[in-house]
N, C-alpha and C. Protein backbone atom coordinates (compact mmCIF):
# COMPACT_ATOMS: atom_id res chain seq x y z
N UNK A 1 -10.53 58.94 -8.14
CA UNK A 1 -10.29 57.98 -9.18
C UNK A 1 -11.42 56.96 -9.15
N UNK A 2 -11.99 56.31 -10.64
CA UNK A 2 -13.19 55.82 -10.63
C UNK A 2 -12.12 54.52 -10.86
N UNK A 3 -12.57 53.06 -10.23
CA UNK A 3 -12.59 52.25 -10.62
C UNK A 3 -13.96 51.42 -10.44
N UNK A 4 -13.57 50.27 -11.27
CA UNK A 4 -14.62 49.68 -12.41
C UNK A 4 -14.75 48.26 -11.46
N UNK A 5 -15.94 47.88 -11.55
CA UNK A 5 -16.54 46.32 -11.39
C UNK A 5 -17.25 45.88 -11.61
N UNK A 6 -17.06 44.93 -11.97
CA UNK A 6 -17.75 44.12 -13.16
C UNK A 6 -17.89 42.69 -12.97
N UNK A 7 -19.56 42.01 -13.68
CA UNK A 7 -19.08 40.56 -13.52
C UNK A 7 -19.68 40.39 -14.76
N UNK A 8 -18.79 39.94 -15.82
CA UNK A 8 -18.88 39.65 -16.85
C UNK A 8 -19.83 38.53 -17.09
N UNK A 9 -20.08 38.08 -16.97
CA UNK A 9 -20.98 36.71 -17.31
C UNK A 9 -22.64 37.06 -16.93
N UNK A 10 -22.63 38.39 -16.57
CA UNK A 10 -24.37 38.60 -16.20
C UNK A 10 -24.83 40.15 -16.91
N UNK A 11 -23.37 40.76 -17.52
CA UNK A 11 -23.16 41.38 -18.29
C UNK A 11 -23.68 43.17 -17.23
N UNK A 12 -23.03 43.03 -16.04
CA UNK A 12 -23.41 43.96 -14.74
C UNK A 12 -21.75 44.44 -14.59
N UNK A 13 -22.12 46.29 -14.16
CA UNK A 13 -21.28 46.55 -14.00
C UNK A 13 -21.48 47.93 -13.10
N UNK A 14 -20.52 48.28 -12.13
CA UNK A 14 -20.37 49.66 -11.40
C UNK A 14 -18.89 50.15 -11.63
N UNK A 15 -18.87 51.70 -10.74
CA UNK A 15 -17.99 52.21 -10.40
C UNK A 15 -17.89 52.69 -9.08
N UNK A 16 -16.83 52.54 -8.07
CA UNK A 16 -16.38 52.44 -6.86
C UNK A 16 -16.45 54.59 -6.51
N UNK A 17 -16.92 54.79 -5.13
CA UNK A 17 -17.43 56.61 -5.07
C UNK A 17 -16.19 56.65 -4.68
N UNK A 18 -16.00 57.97 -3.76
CA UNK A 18 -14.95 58.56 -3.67
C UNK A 18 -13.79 57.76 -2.64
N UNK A 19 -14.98 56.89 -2.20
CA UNK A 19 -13.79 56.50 -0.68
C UNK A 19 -13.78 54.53 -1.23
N UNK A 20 -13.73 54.56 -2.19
CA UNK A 20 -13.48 53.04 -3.32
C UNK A 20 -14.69 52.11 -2.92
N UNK A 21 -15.86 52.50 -2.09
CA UNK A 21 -16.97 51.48 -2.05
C UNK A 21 -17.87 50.94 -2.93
N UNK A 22 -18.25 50.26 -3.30
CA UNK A 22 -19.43 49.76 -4.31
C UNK A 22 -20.44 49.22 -4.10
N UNK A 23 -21.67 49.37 -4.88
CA UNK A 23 -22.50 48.41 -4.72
C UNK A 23 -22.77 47.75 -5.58
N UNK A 24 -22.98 46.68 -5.90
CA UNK A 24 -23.15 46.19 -7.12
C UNK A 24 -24.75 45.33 -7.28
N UNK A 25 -25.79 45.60 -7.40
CA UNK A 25 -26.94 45.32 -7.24
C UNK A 25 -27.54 44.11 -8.56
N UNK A 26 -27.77 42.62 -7.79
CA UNK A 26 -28.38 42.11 -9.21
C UNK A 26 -29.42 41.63 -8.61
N UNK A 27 -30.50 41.91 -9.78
CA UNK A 27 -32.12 41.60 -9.92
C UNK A 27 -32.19 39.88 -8.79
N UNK A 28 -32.99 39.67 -7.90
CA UNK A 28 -33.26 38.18 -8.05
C UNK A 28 -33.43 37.06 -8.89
N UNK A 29 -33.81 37.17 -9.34
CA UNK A 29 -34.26 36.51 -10.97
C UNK A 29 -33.20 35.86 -11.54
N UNK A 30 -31.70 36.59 -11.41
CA UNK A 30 -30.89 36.50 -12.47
C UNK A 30 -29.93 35.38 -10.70
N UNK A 31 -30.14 35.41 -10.21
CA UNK A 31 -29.29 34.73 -8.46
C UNK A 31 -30.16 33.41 -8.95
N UNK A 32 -28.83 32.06 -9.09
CA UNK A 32 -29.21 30.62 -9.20
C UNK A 32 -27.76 30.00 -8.92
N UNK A 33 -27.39 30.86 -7.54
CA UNK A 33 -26.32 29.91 -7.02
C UNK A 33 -25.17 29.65 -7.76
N UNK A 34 -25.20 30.67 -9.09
CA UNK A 34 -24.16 30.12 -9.90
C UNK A 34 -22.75 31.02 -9.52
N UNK A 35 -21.71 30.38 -10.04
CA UNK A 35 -20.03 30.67 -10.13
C UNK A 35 -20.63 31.88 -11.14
N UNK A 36 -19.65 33.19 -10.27
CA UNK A 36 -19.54 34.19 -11.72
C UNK A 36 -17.88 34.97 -11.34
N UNK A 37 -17.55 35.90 -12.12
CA UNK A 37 -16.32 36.22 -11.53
C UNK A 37 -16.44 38.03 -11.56
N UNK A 38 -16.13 38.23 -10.33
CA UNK A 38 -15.86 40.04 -10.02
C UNK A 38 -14.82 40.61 -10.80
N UNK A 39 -15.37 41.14 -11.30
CA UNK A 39 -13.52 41.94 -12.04
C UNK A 39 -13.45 43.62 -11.57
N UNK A 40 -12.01 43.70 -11.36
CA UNK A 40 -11.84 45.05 -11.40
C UNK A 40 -10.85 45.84 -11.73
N UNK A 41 -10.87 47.19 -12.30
CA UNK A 41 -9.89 47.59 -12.98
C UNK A 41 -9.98 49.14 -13.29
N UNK A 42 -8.74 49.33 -13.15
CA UNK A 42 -8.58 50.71 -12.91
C UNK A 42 -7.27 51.61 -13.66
N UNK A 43 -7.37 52.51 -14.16
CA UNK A 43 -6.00 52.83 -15.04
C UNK A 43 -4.80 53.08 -14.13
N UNK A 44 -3.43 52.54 -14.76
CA UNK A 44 -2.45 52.52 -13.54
C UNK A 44 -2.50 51.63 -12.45
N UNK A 45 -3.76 50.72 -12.47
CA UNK A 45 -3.57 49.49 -11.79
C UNK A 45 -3.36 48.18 -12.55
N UNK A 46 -2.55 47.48 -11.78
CA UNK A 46 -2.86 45.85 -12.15
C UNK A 46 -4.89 45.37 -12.12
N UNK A 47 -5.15 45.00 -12.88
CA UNK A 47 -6.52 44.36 -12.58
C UNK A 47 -6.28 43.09 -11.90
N UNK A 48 -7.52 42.68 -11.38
CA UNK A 48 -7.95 41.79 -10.29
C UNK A 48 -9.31 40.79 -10.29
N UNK A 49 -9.22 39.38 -10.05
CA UNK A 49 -10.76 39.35 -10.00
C UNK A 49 -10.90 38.51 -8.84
N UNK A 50 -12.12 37.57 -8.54
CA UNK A 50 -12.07 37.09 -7.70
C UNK A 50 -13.52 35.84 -8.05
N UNK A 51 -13.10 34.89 -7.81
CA UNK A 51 -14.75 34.18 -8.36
C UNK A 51 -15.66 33.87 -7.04
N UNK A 52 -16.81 33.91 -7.55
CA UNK A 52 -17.51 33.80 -6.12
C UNK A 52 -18.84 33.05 -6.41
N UNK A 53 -19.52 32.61 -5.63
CA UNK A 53 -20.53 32.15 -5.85
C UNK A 53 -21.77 32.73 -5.79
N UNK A 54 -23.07 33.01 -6.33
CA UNK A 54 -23.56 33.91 -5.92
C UNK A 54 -24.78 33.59 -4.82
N UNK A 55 -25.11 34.20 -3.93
CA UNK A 55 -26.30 33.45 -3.29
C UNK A 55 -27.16 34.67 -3.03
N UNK A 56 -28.75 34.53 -2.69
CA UNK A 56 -29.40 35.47 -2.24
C UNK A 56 -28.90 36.52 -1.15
N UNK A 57 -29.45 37.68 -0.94
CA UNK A 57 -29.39 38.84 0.43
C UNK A 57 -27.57 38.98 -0.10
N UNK A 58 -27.34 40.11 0.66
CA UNK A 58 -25.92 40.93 0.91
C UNK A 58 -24.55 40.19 0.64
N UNK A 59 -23.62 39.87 0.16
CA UNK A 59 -22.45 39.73 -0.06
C UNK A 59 -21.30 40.25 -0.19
N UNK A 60 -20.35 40.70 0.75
CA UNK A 60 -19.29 41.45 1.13
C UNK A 60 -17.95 40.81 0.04
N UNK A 61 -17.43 41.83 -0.60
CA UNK A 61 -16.35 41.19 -1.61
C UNK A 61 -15.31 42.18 -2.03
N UNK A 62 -14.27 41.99 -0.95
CA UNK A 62 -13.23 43.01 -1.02
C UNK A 62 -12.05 42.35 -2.27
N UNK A 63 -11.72 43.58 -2.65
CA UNK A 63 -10.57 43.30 -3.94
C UNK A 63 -9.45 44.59 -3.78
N UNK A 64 -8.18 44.31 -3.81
CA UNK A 64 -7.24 45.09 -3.69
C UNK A 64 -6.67 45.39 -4.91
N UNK A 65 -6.03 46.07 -5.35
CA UNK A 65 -5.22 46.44 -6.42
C UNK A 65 -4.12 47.17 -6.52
N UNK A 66 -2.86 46.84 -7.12
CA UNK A 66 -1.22 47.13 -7.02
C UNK A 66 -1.07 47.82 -7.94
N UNK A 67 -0.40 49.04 -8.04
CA UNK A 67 0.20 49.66 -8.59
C UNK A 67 0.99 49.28 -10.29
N UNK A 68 0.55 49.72 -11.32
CA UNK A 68 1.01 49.15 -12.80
C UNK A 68 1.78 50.24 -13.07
N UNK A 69 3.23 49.67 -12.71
CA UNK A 69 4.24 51.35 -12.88
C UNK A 69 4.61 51.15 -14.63
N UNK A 70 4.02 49.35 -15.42
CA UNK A 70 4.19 50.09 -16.78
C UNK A 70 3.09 50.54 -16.93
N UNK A 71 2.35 50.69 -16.63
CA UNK A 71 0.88 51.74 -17.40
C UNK A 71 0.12 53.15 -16.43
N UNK A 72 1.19 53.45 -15.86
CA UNK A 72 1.26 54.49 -14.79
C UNK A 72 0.92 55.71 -16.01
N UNK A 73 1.61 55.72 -17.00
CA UNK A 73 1.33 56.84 -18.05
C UNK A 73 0.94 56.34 -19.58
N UNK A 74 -0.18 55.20 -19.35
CA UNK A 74 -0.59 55.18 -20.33
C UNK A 74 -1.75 55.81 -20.85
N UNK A 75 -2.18 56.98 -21.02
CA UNK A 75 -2.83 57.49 -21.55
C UNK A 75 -2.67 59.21 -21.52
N UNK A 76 -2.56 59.76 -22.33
CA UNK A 76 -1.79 60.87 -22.83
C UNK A 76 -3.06 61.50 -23.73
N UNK A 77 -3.71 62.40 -23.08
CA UNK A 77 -4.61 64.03 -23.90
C UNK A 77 -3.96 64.86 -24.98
N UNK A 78 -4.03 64.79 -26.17
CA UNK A 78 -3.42 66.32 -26.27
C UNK A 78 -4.04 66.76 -27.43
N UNK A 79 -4.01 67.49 -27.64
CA UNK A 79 -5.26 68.13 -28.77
C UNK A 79 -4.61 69.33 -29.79
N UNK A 80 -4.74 70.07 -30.93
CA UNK A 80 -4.51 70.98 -31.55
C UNK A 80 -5.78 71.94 -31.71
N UNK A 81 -5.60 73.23 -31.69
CA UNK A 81 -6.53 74.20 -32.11
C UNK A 81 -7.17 74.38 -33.10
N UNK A 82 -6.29 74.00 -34.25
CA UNK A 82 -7.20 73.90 -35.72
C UNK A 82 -6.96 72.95 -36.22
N UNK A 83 -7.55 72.36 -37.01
CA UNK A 83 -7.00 71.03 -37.57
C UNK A 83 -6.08 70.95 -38.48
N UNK A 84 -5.18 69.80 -38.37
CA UNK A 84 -4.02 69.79 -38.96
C UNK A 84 -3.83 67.93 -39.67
N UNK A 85 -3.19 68.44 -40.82
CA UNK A 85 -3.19 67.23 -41.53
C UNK A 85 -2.91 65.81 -40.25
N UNK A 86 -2.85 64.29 -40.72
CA UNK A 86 -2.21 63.55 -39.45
C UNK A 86 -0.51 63.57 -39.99
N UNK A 87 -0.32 63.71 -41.47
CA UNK A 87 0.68 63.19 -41.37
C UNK A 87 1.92 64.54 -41.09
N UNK A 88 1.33 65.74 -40.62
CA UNK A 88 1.98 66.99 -40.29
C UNK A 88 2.72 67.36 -38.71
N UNK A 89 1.55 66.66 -37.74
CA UNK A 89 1.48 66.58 -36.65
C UNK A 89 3.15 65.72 -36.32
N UNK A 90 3.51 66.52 -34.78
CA UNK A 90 4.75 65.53 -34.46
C UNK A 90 4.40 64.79 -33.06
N UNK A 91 3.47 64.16 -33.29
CA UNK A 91 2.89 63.08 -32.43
C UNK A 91 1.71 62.14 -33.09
N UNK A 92 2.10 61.23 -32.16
CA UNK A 92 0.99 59.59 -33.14
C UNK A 92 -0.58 59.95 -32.75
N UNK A 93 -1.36 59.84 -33.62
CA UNK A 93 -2.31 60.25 -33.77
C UNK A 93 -3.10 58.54 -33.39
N UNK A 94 -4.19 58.82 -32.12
CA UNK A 94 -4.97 57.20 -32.30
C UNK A 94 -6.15 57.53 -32.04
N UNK A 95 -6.94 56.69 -32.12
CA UNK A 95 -8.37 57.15 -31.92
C UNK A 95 -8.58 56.04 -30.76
N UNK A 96 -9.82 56.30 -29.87
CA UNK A 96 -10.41 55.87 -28.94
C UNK A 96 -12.10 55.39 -29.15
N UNK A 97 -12.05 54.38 -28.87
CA UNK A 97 -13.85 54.34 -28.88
C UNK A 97 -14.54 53.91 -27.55
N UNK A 98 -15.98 54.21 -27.34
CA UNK A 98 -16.38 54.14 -26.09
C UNK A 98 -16.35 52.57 -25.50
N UNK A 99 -16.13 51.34 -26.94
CA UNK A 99 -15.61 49.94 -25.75
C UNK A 99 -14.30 49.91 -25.38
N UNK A 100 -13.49 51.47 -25.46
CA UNK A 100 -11.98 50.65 -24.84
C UNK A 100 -12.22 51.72 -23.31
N UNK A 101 -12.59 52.32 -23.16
CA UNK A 101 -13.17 53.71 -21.95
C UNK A 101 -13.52 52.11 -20.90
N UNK A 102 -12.78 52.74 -19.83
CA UNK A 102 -13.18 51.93 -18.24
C UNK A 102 -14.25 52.20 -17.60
N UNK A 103 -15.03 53.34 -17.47
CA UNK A 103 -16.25 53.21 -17.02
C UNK A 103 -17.16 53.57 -17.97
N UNK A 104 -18.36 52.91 -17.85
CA UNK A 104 -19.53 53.23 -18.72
C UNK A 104 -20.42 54.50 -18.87
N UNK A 105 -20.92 54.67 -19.95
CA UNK A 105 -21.64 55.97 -20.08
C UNK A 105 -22.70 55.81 -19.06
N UNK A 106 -23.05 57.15 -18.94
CA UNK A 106 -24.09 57.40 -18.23
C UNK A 106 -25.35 58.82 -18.68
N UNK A 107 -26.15 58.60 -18.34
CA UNK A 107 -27.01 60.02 -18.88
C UNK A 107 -26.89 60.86 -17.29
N UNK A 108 -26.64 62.38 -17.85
CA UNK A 108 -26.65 63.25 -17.49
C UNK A 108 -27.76 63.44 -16.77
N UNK A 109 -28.57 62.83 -16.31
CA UNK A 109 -30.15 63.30 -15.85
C UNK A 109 -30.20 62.84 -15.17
N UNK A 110 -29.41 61.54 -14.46
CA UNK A 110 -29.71 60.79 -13.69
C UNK A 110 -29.47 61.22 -12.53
């Protein structure tokens, strides 16, 4: 399971590997001691953040996350073989776009 972290305000973001570690790497340039906030979030979890300050070299920043037993099954696949009118279908038809998706695209090449 991929979860997401993020600090919104520098507009930086990862995803946690198999055993939930991260790195989250920002340029020097953009480090001026300022307040930013970690976010993280994951489907079927409660999200989490944590504010921190930022300072030069390495910073260790653990975040836990609880179980969201209402959104344990929120998101549901299901597809038809040929296309079929919407208003024929006996299920709600919604669309998705890539800003509501929890982790970010990536190119294949990398």
């Amino acid at each position: 399971m991929a979860i997401r972290f993020g600090i919104d305000e520098l507009r930086l973001g990862v995803v946690t590997n198999a055993t939930g570690q991260y790195t989250l790497t920002i340029p020097g340039a953009r480090v001026r001691g300022q307040q930013v906030v970690i976010r993280v979030r994951a489907i079927g979890f409660k999200p989490n953040s944590k504010a921190i300050t930022l300072t030069a070299g390495e910073q260790a920043v653990d975040l836990a996350l609880g179980y969201d037993v209402n959104l344990l099954e929120a998101i549901v696949v299901t597809g038809t073989q040929e296309a079929t009118e919407a208003v024929k279908v006996p299920f709600t038809v919604s669309r998705v776009d890539a800003s509501q998706l929890p982790v970010p695209a990536s190119r294949a090449s990398r």
